[in-house]
N, C-alpha and C. Protein backbone atom coordinates (compact mmCIF):
# COMPACT_ATOMS: atom_id res chain seq x y z
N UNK A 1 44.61 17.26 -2.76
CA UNK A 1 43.43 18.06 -2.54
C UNK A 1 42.22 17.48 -3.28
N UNK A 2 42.46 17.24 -4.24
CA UNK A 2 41.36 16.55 -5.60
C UNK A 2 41.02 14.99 -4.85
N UNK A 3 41.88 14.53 -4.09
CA UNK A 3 41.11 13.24 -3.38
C UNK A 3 40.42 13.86 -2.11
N UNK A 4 40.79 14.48 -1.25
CA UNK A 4 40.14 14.84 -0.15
C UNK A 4 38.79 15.26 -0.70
N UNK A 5 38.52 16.25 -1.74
CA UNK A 5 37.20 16.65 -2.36
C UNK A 5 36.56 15.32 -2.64
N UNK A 6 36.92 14.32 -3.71
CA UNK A 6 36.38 12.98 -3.71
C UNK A 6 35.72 12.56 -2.93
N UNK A 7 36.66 12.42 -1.93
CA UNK A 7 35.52 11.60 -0.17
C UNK A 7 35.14 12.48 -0.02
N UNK A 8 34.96 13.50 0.28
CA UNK A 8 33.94 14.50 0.99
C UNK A 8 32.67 14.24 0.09
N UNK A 9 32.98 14.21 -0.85
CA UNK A 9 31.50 14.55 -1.85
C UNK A 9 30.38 12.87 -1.87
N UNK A 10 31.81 11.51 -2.10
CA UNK A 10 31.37 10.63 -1.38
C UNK A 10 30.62 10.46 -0.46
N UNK A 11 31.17 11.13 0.78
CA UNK A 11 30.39 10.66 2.28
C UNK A 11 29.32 11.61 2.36
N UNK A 12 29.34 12.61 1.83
CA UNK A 12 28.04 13.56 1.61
C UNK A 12 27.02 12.85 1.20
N UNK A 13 27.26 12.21 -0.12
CA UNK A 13 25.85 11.72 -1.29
C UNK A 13 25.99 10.47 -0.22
N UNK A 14 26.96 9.25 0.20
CA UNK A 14 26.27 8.39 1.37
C UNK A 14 25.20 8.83 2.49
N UNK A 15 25.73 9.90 2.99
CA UNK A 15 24.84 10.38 4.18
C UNK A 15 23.16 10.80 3.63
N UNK A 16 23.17 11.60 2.40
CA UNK A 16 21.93 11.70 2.14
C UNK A 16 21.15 10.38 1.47
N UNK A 17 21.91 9.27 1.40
CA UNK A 17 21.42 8.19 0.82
C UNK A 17 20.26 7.52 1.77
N UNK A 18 21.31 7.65 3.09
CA UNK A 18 21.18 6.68 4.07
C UNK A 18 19.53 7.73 4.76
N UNK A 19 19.79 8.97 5.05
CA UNK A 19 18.97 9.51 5.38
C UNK A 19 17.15 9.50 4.69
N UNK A 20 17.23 9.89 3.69
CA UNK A 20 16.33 9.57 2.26
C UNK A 20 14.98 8.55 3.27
N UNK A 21 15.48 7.46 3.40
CA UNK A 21 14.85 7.01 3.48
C UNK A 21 13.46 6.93 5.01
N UNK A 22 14.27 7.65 5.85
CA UNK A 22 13.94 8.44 7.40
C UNK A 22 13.03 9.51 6.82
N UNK A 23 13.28 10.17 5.79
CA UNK A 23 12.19 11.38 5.60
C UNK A 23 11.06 10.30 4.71
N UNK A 24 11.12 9.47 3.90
CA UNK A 24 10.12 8.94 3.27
C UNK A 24 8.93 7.97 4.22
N UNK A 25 9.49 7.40 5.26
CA UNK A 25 8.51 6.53 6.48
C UNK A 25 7.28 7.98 6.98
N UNK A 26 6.27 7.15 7.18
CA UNK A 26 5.72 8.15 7.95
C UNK A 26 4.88 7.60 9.06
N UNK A 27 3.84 8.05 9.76
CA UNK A 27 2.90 7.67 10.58
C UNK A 27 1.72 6.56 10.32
N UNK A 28 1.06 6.18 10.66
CA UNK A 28 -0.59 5.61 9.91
C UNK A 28 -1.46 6.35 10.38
N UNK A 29 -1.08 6.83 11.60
CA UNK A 29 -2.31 8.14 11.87
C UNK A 29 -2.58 9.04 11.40
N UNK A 30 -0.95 9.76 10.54
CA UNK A 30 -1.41 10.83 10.07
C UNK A 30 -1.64 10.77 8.60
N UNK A 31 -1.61 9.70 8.06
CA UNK A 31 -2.29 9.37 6.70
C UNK A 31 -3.77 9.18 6.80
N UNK A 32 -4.21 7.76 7.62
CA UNK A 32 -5.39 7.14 7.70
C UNK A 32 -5.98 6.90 8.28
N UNK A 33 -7.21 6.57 8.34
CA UNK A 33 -8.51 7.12 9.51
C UNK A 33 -8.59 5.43 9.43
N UNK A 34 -8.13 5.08 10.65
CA UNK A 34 -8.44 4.10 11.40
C UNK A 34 -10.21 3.44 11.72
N UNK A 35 -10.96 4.94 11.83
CA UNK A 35 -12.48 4.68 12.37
C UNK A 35 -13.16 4.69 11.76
N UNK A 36 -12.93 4.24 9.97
CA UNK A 36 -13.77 4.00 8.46
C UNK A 36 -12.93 3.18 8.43
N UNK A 37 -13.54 2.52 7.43
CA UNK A 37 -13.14 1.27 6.52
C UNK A 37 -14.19 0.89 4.99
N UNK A 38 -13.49 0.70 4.36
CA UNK A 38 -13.99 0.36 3.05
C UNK A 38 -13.50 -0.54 1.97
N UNK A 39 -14.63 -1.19 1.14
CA UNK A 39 -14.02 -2.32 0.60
C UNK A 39 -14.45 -1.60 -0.78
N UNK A 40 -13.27 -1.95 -1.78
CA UNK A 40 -13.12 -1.52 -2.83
C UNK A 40 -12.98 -2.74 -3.76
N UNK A 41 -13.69 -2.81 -4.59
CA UNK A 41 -13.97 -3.91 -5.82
C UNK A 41 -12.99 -3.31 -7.02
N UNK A 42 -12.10 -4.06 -7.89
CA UNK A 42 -11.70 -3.47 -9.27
C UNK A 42 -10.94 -4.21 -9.51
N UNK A 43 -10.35 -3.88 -10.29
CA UNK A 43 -9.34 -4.73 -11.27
C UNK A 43 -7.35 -4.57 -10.69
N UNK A 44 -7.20 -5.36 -10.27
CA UNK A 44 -5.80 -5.15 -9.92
C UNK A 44 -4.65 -4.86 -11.17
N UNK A 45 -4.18 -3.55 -11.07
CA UNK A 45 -3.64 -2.87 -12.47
C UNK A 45 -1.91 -2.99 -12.22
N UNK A 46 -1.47 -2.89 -10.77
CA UNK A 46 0.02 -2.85 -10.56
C UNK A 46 0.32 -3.42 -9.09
N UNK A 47 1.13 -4.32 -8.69
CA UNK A 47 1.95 -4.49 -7.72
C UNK A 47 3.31 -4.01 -7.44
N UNK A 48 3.32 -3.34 -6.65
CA UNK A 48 5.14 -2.71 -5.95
C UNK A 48 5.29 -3.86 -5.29
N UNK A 49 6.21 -4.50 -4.23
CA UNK A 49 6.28 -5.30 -4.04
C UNK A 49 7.85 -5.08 -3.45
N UNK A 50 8.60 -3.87 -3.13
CA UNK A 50 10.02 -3.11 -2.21
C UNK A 50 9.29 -2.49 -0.81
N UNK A 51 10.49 -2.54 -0.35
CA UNK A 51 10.64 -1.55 1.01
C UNK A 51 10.34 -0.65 1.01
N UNK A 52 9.67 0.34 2.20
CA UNK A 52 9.13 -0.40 3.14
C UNK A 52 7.75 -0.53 3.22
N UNK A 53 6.66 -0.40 1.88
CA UNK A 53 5.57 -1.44 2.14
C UNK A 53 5.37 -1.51 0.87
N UNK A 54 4.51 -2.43 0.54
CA UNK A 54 4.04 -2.88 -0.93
C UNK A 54 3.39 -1.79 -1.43
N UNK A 55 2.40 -1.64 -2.92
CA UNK A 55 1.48 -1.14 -3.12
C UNK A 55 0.56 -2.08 -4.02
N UNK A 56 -0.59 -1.25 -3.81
CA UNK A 56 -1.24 -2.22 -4.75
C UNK A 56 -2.32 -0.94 -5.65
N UNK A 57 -2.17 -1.22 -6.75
CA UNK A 57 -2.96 -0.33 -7.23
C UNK A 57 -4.54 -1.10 -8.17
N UNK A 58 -5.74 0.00 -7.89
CA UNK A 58 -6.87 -1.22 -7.82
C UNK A 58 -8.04 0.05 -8.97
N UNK A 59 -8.11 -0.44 -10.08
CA UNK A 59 -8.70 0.34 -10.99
C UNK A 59 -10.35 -0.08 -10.54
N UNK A 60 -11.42 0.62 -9.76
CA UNK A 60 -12.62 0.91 -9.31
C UNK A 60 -13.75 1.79 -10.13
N UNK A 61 -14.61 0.80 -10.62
CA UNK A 61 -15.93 1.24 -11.17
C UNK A 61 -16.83 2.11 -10.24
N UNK A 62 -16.89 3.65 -10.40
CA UNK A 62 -17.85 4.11 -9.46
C UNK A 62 -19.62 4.05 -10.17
N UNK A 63 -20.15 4.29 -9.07
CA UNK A 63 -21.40 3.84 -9.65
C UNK A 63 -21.76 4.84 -10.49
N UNK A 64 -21.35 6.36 -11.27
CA UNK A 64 -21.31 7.07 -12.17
C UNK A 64 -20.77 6.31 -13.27
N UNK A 65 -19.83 5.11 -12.94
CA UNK A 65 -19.60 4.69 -14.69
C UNK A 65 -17.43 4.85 -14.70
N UNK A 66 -17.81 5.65 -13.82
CA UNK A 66 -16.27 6.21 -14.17
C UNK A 66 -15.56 5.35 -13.28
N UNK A 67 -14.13 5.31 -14.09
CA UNK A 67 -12.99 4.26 -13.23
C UNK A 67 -12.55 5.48 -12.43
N UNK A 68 -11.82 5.11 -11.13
CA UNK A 68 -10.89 5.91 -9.92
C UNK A 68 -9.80 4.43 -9.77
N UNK A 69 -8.78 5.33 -10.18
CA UNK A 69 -7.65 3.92 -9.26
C UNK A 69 -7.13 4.77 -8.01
N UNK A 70 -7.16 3.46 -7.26
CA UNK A 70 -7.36 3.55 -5.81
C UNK A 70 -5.52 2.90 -5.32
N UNK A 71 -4.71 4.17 -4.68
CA UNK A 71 -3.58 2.99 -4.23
C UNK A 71 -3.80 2.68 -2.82
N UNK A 72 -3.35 1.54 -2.51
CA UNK A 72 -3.49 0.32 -1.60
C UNK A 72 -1.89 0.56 -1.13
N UNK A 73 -1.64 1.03 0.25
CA UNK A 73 -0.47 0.49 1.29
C UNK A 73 -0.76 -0.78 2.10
N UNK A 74 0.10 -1.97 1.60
CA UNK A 74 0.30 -2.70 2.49
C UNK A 74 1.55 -2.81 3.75
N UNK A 75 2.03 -3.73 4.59
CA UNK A 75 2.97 -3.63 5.04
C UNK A 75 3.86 -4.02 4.29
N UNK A 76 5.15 -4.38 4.85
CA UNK A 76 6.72 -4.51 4.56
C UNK A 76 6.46 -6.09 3.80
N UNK A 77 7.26 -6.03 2.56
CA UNK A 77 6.95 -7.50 1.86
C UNK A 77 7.04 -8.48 2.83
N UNK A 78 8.25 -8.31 3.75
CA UNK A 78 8.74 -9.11 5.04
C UNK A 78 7.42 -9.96 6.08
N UNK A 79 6.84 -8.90 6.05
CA UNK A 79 5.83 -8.95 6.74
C UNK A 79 4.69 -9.82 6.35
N UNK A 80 4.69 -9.09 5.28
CA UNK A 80 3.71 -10.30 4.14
C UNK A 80 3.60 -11.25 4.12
N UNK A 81 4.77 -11.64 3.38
CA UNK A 81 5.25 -13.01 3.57
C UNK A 81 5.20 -13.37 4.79
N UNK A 82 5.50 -13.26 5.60
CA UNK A 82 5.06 -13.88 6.76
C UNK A 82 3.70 -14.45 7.13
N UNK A 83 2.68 -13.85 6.74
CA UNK A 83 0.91 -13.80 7.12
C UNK A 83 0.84 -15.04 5.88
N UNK A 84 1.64 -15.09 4.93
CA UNK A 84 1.58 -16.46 4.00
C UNK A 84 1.53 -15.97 2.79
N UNK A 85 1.29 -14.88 2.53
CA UNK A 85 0.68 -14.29 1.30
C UNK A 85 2.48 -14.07 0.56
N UNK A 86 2.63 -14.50 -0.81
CA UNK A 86 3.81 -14.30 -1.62
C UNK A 86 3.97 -13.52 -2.80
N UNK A 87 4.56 -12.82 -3.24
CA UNK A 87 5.25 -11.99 -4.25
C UNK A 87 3.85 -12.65 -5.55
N UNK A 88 3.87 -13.67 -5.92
CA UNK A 88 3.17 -14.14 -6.70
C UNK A 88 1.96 -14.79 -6.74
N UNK A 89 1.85 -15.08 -5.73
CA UNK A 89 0.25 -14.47 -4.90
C UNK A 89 -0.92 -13.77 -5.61
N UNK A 90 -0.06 -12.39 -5.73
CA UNK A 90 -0.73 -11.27 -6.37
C UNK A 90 -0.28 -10.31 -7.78
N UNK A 91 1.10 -10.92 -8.48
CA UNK A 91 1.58 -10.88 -9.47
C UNK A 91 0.66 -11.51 -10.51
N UNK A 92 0.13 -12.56 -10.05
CA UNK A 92 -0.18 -13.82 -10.69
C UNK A 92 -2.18 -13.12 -11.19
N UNK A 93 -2.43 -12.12 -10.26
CA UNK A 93 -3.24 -11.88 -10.13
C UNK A 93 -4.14 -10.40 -10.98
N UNK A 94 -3.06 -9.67 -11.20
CA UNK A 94 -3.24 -8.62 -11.88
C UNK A 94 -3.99 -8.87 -13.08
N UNK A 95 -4.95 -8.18 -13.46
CA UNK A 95 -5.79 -8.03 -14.45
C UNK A 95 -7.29 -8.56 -14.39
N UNK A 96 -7.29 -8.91 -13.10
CA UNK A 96 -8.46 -9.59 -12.28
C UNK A 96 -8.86 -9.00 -11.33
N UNK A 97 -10.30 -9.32 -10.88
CA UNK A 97 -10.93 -7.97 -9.94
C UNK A 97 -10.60 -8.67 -8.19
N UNK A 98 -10.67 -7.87 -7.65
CA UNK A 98 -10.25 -7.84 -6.06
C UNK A 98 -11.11 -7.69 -5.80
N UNK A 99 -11.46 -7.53 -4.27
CA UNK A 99 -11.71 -6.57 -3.04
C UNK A 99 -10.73 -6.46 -1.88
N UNK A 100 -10.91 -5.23 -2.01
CA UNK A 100 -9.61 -4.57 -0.83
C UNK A 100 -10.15 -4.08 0.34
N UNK A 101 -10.20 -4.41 1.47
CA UNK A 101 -10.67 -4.15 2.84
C UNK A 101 -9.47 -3.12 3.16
N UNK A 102 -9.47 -2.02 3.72
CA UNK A 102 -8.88 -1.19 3.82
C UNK A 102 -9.44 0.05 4.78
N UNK A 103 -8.34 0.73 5.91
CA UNK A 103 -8.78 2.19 5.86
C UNK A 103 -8.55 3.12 5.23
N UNK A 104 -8.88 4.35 4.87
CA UNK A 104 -9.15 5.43 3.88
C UNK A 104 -8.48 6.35 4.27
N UNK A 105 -7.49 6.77 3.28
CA UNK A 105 -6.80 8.27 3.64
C UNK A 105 -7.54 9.58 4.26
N UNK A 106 -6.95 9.93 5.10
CA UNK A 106 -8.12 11.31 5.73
C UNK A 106 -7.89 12.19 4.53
N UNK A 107 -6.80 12.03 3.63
CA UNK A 107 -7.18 13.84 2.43
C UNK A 107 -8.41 13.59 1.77
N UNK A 108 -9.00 12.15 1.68
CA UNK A 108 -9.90 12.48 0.53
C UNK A 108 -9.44 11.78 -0.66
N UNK A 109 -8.66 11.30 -0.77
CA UNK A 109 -7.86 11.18 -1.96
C UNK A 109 -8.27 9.31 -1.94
N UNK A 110 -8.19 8.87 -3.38
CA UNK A 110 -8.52 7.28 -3.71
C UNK A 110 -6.95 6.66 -2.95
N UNK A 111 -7.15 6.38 -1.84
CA UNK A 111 -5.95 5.79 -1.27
C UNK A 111 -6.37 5.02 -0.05
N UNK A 112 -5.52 4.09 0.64
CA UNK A 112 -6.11 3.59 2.09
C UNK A 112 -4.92 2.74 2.15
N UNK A 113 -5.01 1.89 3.68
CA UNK A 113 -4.25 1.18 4.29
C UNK A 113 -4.66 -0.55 3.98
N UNK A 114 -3.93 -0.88 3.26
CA UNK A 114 -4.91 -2.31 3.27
C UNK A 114 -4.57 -3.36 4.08
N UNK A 115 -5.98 -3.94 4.79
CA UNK A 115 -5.35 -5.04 5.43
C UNK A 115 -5.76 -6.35 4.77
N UNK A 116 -6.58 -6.88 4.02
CA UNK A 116 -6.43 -7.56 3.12
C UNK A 116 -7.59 -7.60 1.81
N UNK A 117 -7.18 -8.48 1.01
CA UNK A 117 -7.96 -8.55 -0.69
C UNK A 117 -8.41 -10.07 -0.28
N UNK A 118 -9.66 -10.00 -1.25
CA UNK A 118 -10.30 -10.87 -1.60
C UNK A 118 -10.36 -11.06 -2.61
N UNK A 119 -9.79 -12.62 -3.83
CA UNK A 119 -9.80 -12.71 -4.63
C UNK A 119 -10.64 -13.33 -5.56
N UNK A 120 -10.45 -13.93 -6.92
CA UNK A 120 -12.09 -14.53 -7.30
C UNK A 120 -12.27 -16.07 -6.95
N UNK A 121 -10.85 -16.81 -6.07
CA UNK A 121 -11.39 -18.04 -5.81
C UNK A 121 -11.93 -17.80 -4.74
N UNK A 122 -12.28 -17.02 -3.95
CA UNK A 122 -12.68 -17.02 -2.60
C UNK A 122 -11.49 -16.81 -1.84
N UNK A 123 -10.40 -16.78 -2.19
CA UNK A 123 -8.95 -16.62 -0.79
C UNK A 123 -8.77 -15.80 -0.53
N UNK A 124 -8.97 -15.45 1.21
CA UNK A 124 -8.70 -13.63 1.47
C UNK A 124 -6.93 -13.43 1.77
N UNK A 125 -6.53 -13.16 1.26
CA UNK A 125 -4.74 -12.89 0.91
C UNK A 125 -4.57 -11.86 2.51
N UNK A 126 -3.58 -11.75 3.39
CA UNK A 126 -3.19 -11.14 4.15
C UNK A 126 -2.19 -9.92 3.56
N UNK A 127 -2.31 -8.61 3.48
CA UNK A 127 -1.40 -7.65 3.33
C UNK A 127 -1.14 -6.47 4.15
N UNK A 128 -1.48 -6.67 5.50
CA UNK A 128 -1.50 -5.49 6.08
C UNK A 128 -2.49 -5.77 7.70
N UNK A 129 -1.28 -5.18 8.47
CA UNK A 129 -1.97 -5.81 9.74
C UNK A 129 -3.24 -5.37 10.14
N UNK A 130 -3.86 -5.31 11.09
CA UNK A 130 -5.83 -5.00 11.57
C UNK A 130 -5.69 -3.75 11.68
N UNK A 131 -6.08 -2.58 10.84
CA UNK A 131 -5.70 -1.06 11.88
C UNK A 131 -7.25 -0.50 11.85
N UNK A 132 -8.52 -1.04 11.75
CA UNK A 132 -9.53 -0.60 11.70
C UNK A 132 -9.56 -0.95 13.14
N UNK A 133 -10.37 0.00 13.65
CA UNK A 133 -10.38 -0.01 15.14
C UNK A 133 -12.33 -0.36 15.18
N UNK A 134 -12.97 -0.27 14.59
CA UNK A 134 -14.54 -0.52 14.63
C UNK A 134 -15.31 0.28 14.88
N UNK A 135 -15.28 1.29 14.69
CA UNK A 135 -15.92 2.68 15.70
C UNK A 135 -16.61 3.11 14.24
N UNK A 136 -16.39 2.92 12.78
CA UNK A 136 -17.05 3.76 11.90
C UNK A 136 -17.63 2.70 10.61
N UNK A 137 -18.70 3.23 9.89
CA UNK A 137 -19.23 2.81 8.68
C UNK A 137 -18.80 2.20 8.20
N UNK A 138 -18.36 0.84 7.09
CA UNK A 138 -17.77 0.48 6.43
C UNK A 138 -18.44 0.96 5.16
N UNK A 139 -17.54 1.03 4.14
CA UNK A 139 -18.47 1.94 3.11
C UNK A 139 -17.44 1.33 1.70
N UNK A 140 -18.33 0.98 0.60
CA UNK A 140 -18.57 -0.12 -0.81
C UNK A 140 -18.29 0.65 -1.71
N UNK A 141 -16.91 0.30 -2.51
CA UNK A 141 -16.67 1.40 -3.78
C UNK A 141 -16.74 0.06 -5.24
């Protein structure tokens, strides 16, 4: 009896393992407004760099004086890497200022979709495929 409970409790915590990750994916529509775009200047403070997309987090001087860190979704490292851009790329890079071309979360909130950074040699790094569609403002943080 004490093994049958074992696997059960096993294949339980597998199943919610496997699941977990189906509730964490979501849309891009229903995060981010495709029809803005904005480029954000700051200091690159953290790279994620797991499944299923990067992050990038980007500490931003507003013109009040005050810092806002801003997180940055890119795509799947997979993906990344692919467009050329590598793990150390942007490891290498932290503590140095960016610009992040990006669309903007509809809550309001310091967040967006990035499709790529500009760094201080001039190299625009690929992280995130085109999802600005052109229809709105681009707007300078």
């Amino acid at each position: 009896m004490k093994r049958i409970l074992i696997a059960a409790l096993t294949v339980t915590a597998s199943c919610i393992g496997l699941v977990h990750p189906v509730f964490a994916h979501h849309g891009f529509q229903a995060e981010y407004d495709s029809s803005k775009l904005v480029y954000v200047t700051g200091m690159l403070s953290k790279v994620e760099w797991e499944n299923p997309h990067i992050y990038l987090t980007v500490d931003a001087k507003g013109t009040d004086g005050k810092i806002t860190s801003w997180t940055f979704e890119g795509a799947s490292p997979n993906v990344v890497k692919r467009t050329g851009t590598e793990r150390a790329d942007l490891t290498s890079i932290i503590g140095k200022t960016i610009t992040v071309r990006a669309c903007p979360g509809k809550d309001g909130m310091a967040k967006g979709a990035a499709e790529t950074i500009k760094v201080g040699d001039g190299r625009e790094l690929v992280i995130g495929g085109k999802r600005y569609d052109g229809n709105g403002k681009a707007t300078e943080y």
